[in-house]
PDB file of N, CA and C in Angstrom:
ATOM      1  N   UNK A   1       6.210 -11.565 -24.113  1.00  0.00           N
ATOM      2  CA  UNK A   1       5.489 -12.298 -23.108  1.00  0.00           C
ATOM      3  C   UNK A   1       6.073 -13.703 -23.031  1.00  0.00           C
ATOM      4  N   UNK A   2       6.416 -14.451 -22.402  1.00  0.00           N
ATOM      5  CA  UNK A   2       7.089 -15.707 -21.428  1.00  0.00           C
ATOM      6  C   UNK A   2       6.082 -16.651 -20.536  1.00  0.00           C
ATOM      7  N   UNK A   3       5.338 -17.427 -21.137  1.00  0.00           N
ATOM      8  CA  UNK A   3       4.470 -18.712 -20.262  1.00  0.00           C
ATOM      9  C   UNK A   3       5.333 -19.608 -19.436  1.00  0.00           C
ATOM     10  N   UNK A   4       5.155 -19.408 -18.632  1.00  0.00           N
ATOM     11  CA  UNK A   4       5.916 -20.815 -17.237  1.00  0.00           C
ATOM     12  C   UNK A   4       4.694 -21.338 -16.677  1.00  0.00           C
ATOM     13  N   UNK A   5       4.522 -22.697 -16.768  1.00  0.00           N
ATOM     14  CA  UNK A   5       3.688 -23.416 -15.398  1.00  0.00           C
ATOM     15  C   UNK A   5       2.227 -22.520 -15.800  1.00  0.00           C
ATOM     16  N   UNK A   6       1.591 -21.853 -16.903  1.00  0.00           N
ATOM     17  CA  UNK A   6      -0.202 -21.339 -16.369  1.00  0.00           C
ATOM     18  C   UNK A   6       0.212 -19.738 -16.281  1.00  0.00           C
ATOM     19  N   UNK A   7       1.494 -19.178 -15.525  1.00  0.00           N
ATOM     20  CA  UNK A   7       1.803 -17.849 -15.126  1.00  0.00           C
ATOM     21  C   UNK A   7       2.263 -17.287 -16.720  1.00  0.00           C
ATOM     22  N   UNK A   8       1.911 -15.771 -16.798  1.00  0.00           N
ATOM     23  CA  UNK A   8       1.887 -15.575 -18.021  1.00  0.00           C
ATOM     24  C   UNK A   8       3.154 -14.045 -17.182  1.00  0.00           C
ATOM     25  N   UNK A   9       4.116 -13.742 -17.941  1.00  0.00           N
ATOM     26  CA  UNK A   9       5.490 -12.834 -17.509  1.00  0.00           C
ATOM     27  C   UNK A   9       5.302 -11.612 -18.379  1.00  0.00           C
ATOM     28  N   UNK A  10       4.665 -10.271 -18.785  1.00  0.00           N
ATOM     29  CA  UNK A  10       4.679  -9.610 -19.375  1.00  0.00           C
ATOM     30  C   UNK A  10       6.084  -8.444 -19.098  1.00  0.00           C
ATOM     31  N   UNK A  11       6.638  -8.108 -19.805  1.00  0.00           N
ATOM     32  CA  UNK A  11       7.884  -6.906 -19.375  1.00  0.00           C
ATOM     33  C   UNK A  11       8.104  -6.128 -20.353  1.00  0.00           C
ATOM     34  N   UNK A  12       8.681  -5.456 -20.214  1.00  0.00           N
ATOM     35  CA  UNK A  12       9.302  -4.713 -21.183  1.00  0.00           C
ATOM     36  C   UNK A  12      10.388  -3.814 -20.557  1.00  0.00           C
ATOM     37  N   UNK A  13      11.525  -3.541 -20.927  1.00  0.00           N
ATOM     38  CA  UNK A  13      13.076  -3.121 -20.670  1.00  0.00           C
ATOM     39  C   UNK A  13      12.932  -1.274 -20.715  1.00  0.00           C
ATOM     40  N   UNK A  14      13.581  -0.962 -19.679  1.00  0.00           N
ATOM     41  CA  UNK A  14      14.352   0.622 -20.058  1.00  0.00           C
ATOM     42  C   UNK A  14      15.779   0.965 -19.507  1.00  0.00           C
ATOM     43  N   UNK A  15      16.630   1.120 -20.146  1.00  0.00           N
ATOM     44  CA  UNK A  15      17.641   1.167 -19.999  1.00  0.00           C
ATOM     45  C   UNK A  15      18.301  -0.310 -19.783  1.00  0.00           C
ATOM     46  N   UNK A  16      18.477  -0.281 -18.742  1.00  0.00           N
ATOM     47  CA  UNK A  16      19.004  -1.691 -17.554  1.00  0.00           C
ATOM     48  C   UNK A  16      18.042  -2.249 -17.136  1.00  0.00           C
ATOM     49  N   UNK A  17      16.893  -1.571 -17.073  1.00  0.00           N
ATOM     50  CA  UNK A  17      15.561  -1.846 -15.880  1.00  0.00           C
ATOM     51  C   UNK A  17      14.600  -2.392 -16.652  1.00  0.00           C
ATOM     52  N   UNK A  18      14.551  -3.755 -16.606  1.00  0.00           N
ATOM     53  CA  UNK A  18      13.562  -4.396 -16.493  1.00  0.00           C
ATOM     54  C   UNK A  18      12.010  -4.327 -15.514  1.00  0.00           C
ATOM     55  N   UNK A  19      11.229  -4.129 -16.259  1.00  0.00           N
ATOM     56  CA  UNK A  19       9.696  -4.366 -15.465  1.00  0.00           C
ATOM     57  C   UNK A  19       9.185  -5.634 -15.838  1.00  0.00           C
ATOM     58  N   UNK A  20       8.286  -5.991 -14.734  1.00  0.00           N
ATOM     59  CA  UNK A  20       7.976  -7.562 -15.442  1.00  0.00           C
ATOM     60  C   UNK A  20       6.500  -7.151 -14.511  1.00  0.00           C
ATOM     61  N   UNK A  21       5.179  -7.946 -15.410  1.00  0.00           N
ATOM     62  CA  UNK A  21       3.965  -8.022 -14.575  1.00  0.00           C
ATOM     63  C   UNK A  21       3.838  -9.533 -14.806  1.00  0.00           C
ATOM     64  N   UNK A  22       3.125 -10.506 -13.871  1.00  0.00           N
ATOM     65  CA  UNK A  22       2.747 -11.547 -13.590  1.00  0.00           C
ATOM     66  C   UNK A  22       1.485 -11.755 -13.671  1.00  0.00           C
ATOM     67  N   UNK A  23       0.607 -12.781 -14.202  1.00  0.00           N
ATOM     68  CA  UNK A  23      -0.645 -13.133 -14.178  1.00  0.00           C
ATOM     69  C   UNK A  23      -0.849 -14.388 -14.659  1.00  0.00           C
ATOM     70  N   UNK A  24      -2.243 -14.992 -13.369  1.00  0.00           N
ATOM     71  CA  UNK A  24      -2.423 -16.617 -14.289  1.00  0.00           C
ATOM     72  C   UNK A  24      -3.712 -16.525 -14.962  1.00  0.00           C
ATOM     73  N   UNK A  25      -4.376 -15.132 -15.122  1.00  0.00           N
ATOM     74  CA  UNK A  25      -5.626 -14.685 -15.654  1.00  0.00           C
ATOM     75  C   UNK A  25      -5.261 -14.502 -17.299  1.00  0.00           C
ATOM     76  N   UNK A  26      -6.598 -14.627 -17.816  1.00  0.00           N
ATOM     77  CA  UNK A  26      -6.431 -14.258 -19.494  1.00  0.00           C
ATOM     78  C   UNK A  26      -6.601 -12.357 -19.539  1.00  0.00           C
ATOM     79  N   UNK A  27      -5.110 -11.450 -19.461  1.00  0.00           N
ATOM     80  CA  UNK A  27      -5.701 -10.134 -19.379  1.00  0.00           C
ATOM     81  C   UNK A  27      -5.070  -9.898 -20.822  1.00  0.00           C
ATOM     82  N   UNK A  28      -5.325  -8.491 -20.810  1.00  0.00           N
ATOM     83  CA  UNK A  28      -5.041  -7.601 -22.108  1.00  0.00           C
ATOM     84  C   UNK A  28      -3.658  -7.083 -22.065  1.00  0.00           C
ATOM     85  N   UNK A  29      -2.500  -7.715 -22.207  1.00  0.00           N
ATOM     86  CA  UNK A  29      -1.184  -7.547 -22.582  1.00  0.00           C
ATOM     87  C   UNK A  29      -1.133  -6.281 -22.724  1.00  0.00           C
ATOM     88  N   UNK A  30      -2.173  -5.506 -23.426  1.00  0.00           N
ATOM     89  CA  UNK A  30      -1.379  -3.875 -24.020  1.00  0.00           C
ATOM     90  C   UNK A  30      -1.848  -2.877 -22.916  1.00  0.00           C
ATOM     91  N   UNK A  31      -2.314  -3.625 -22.001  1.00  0.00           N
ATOM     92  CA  UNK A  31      -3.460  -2.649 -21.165  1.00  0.00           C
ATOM     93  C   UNK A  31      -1.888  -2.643 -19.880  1.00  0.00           C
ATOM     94  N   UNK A  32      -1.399  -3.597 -20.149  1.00  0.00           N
ATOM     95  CA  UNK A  32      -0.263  -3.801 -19.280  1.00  0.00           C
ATOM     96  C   UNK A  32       0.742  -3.480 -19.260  1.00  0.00           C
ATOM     97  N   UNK A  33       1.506  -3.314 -20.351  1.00  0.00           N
ATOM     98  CA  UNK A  33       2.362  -2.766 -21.206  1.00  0.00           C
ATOM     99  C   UNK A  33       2.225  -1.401 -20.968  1.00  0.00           C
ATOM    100  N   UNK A  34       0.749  -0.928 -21.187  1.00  0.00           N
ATOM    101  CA  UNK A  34       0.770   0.614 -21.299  1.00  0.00           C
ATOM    102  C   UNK A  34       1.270   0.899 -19.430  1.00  0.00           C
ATOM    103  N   UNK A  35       0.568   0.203 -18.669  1.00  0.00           N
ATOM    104  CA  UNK A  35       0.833   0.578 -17.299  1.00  0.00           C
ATOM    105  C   UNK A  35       2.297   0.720 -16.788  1.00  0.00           C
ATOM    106  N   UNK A  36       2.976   0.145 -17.407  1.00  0.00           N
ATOM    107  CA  UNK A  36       4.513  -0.366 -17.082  1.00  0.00           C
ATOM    108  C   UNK A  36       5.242   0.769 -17.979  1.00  0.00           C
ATOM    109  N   UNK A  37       4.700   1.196 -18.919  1.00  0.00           N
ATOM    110  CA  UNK A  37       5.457   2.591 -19.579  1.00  0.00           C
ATOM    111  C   UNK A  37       5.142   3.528 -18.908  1.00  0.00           C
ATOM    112  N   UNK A  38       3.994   3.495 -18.313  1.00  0.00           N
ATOM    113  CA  UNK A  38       3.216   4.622 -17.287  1.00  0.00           C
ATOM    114  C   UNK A  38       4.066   5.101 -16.331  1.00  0.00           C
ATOM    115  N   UNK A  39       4.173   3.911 -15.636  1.00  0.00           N
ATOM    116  CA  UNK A  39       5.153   3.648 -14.788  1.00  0.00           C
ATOM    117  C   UNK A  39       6.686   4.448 -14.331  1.00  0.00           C
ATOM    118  N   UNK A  40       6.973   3.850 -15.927  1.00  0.00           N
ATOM    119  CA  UNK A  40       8.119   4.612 -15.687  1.00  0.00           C
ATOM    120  C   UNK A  40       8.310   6.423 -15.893  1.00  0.00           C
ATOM    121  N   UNK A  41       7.192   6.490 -17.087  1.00  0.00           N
ATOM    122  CA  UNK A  41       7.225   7.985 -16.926  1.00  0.00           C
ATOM    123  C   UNK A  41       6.793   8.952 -15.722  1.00  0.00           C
ATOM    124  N   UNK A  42       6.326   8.189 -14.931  1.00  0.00           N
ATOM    125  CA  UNK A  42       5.432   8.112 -13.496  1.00  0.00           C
ATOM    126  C   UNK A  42       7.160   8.684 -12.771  1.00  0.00           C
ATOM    127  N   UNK A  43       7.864   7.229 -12.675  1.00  0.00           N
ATOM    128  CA  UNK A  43       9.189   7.313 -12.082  1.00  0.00           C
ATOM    129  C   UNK A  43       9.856   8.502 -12.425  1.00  0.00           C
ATOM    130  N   UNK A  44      10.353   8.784 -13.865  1.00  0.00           N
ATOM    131  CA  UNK A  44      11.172   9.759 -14.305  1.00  0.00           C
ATOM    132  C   UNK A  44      10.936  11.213 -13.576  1.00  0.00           C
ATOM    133  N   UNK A  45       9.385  11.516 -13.469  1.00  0.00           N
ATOM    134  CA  UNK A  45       9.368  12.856 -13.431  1.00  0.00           C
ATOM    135  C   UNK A  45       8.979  12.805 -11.643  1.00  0.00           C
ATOM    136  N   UNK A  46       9.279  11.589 -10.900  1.00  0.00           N
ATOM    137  CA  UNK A  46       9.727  12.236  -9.589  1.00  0.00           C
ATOM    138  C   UNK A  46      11.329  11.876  -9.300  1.00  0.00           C
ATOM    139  N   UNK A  47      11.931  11.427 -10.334  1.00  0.00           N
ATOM    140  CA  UNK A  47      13.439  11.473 -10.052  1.00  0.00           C
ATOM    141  C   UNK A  47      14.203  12.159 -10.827  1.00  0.00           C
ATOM    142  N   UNK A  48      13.151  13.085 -11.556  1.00  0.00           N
ATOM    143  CA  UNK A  48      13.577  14.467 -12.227  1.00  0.00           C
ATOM    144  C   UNK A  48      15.113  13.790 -13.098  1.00  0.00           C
ATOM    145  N   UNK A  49      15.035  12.535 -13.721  1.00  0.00           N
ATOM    146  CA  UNK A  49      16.041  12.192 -14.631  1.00  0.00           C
ATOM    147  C   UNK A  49      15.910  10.706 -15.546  1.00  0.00           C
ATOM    148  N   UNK A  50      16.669  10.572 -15.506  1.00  0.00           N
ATOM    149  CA  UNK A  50      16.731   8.772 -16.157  1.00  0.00           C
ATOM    150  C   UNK A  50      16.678   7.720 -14.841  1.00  0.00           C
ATOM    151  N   UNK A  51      16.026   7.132 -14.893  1.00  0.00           N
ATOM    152  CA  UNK A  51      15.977   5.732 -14.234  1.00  0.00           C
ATOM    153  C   UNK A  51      16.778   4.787 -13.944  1.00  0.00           C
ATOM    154  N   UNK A  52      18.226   4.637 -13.225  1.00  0.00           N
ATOM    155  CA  UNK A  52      18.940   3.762 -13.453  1.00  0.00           C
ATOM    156  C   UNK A  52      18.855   2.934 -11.948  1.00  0.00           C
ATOM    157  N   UNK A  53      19.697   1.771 -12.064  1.00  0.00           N
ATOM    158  CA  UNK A  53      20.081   1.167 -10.992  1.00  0.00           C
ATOM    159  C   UNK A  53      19.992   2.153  -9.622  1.00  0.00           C
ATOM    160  N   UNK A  54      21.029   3.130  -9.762  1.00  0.00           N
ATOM    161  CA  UNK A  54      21.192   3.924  -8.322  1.00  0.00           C
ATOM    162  C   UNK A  54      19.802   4.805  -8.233  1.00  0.00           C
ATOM    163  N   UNK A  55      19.584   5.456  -8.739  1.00  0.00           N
ATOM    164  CA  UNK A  55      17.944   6.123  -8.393  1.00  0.00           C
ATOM    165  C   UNK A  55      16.973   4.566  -7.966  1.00  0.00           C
ATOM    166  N   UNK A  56      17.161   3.754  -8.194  1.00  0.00           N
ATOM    167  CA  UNK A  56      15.707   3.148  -8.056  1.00  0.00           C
ATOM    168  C   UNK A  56      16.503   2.659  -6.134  1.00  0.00           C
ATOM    169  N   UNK A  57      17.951   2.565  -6.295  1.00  0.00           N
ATOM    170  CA  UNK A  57      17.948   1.697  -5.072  1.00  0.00           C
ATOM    171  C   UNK A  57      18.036   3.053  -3.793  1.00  0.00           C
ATOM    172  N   UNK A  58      18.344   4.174  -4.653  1.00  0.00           N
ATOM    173  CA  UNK A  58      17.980   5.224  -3.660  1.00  0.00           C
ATOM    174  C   UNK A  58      16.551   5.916  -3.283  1.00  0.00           C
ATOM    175  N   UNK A  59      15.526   5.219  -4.155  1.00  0.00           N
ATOM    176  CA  UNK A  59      14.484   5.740  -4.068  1.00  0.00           C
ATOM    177  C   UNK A  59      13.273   4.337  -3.933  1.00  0.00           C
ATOM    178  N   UNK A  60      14.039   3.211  -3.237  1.00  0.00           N
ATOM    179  CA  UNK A  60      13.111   2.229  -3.342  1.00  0.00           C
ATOM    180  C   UNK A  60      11.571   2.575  -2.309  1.00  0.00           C
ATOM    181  N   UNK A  61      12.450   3.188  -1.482  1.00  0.00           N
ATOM    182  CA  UNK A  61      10.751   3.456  -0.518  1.00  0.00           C
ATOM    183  C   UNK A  61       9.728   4.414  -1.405  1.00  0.00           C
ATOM    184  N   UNK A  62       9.840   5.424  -2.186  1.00  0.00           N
ATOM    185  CA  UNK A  62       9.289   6.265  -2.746  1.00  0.00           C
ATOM    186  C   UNK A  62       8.567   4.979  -3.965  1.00  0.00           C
ATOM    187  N   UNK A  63       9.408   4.191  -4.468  1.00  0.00           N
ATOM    188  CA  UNK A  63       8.931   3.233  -5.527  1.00  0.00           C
ATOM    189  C   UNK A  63       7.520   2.403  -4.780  1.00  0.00           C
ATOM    190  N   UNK A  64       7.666   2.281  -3.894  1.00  0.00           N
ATOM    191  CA  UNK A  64       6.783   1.324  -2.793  1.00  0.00           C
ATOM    192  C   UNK A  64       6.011   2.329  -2.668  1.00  0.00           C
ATOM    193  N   UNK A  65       5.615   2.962  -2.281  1.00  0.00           N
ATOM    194  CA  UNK A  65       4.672   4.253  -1.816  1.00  0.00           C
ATOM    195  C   UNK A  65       3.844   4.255  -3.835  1.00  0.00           C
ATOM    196  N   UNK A  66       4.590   4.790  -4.677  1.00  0.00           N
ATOM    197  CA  UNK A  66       4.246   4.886  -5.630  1.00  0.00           C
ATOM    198  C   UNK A  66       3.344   3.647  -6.397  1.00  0.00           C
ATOM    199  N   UNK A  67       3.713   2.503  -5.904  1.00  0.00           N
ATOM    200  CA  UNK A  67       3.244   0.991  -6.382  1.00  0.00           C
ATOM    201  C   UNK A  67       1.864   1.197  -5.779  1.00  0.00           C
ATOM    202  N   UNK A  68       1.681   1.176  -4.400  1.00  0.00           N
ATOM    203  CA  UNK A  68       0.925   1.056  -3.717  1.00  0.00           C
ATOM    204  C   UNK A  68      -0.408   1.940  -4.079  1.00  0.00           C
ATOM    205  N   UNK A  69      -0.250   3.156  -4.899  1.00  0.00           N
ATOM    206  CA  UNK A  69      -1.139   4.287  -4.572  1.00  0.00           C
ATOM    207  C   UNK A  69      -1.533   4.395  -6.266  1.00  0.00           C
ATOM    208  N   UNK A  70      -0.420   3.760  -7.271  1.00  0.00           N
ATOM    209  CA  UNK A  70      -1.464   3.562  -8.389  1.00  0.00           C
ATOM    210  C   UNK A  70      -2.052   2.243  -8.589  1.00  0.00           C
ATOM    211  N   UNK A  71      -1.544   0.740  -8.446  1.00  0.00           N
ATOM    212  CA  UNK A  71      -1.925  -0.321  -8.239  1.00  0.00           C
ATOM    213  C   UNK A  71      -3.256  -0.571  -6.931  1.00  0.00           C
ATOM    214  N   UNK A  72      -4.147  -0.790  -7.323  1.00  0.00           N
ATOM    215  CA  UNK A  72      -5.294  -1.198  -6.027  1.00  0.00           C
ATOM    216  C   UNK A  72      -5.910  -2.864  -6.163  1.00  0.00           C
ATOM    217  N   UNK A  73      -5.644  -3.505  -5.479  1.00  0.00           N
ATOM    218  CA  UNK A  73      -6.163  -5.399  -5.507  1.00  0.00           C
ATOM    219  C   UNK A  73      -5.474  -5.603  -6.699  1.00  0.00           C
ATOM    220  N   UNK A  74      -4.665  -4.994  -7.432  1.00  0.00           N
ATOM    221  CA  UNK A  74      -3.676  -5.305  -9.030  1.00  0.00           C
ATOM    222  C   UNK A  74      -4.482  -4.684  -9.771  1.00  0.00           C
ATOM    223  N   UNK A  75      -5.301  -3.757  -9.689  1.00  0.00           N
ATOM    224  CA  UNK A  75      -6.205  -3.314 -10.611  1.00  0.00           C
ATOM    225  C   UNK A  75      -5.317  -2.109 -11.263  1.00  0.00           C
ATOM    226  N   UNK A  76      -4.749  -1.681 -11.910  1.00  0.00           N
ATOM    227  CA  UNK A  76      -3.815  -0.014 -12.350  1.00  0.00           C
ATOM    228  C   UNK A  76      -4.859   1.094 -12.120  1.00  0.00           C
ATOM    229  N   UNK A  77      -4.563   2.181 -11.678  1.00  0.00           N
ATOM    230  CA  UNK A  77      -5.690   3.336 -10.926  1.00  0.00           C
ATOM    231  C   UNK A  77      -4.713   4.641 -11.739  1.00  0.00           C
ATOM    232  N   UNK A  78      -4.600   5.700 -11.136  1.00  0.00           N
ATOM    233  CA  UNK A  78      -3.951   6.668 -11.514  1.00  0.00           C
ATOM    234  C   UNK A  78      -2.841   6.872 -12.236  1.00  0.00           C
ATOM    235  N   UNK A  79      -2.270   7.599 -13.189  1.00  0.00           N
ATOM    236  CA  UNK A  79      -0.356   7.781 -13.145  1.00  0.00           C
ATOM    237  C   UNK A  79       0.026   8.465 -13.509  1.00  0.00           C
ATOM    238  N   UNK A  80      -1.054   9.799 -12.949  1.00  0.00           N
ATOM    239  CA  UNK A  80      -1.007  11.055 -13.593  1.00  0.00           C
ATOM    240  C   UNK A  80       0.207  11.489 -12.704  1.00  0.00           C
ATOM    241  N   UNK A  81       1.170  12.231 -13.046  1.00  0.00           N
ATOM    242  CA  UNK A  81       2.335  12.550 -12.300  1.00  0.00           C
ATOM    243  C   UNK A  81       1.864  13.990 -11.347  1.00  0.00           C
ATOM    244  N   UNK A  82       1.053  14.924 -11.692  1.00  0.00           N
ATOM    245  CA  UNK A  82       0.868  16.084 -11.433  1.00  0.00           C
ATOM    246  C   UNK A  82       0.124  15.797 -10.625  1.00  0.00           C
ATOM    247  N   UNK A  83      -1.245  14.942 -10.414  1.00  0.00           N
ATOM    248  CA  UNK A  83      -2.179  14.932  -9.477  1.00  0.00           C
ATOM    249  C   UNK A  83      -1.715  13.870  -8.032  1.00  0.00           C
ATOM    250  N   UNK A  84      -0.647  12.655  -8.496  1.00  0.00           N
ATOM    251  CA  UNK A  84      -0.096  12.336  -7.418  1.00  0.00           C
ATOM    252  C   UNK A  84       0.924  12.804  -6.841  1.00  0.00           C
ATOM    253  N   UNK A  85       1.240  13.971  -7.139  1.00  0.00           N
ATOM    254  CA  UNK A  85       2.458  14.677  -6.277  1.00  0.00           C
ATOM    255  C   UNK A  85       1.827  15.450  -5.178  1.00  0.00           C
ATOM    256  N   UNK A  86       0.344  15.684  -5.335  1.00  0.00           N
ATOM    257  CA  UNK A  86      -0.256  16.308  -4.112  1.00  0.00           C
ATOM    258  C   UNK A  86       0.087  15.258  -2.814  1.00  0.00           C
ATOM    259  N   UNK A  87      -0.223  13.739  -3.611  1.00  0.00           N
ATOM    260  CA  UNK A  87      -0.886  12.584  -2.282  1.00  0.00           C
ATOM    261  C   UNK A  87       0.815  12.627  -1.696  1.00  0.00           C
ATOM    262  N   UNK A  88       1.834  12.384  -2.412  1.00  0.00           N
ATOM    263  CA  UNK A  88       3.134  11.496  -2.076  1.00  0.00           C
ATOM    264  C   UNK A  88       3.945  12.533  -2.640  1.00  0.00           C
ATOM    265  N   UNK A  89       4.399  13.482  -1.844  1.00  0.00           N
ATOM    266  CA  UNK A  89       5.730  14.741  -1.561  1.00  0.00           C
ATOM    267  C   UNK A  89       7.047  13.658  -1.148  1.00  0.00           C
ATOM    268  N   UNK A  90       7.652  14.497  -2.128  1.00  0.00           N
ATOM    269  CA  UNK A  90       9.400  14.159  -1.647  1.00  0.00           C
ATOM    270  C   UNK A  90      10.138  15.166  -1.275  1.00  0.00           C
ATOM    271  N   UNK A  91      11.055  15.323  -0.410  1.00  0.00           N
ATOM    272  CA  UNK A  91      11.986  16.272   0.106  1.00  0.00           C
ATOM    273  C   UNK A  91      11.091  17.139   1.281  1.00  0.00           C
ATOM    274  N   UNK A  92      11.673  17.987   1.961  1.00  0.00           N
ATOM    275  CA  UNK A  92      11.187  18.648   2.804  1.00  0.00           C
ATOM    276  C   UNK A  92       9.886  18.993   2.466  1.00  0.00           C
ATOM    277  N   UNK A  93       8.698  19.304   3.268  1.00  0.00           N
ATOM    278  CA  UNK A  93       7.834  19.952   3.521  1.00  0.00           C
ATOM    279  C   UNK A  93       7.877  21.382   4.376  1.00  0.00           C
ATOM    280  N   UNK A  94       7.416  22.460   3.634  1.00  0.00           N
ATOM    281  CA  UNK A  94       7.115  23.459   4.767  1.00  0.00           C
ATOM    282  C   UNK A  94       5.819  23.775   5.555  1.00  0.00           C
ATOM    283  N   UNK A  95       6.087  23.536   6.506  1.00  0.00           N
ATOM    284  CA  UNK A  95       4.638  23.761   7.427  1.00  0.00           C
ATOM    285  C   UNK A  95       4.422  25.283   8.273  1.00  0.00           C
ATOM    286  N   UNK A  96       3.232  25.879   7.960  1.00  0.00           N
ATOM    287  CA  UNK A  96       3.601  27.232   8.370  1.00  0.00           C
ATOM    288  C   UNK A  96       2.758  26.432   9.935  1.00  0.00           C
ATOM    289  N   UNK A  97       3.372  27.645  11.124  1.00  0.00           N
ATOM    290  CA  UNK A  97       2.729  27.538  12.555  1.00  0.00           C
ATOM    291  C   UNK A  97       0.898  28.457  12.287  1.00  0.00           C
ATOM    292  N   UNK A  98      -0.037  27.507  12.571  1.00  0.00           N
ATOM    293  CA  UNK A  98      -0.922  28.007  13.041  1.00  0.00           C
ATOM    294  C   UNK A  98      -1.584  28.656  14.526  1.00  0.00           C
ATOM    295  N   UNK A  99      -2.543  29.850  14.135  1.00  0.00           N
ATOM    296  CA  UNK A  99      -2.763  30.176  15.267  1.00  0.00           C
ATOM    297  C   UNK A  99      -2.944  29.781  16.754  1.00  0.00           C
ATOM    298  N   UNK A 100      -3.819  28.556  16.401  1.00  0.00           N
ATOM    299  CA  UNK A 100      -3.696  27.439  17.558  1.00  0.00           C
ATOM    300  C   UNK A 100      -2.037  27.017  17.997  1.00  0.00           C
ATOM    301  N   UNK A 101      -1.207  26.679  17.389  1.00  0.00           N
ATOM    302  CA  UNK A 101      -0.287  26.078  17.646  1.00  0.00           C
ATOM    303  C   UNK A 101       0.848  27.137  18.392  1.00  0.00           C
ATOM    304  N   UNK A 102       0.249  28.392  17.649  1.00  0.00           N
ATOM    305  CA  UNK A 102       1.095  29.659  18.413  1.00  0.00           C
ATOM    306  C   UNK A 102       0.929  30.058  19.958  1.00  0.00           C
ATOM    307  N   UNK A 103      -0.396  29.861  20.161  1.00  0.00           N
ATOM    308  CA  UNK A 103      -1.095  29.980  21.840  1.00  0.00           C
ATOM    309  C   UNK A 103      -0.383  29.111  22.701  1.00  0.00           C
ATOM    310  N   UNK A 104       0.028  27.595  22.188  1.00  0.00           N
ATOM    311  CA  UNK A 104       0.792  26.308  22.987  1.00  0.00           C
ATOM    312  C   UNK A 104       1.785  26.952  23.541  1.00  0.00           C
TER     313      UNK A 104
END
């Protein structure tokens, strides 16, 4: 952890990849820590590998989508990998034609 100016820098490293969380609140470091390991195991098993530079810059929109849907007002929410793969699909979708759509 790293104090600048009141802002408190929590991170921790994988591989190359640095994570860093920011706060000028008194929070629980490990509660943060754990989110940011979350995180990445979160990452790994929708990029079905290791985490490097090129996956993250090929998958920055998926990273954004992913931020967005476990993070809520900065609060950490979900990071179950299995139950958010229902909300946020990657790669094709198959859509079967319904009956309605067959009559059009």
């Amino acid at each position: 952890m790293i104090s600048l100016a009141g802002v408190s820098f929590i991170h921790t490293t994988h591989n190359d990849i640095t994570l860093i969380s920011a706060t000028k609140n008194n929070v629980n470091c490990a509660l943060i820590l754990h989110f940011l390991h979350g995180f990445i195991n979160l990452c790994k098993a929708y990029f079905t590998g290791e985490i490097n530079e090129n996956s993250i810059r090929q998958n920055f929109s998926l990273i954004y989508e992913l931020l967005d849907e476990v993070m809520d007002y900065g609060y950490p929410q979900l990071l179950d990998a299995d139950l958010l793969k229902e909300y946020i699909r990657t790669g094709k979708q198959m859509t079967s034609i319904t009956d309605i759509e067959k009559l059009k």
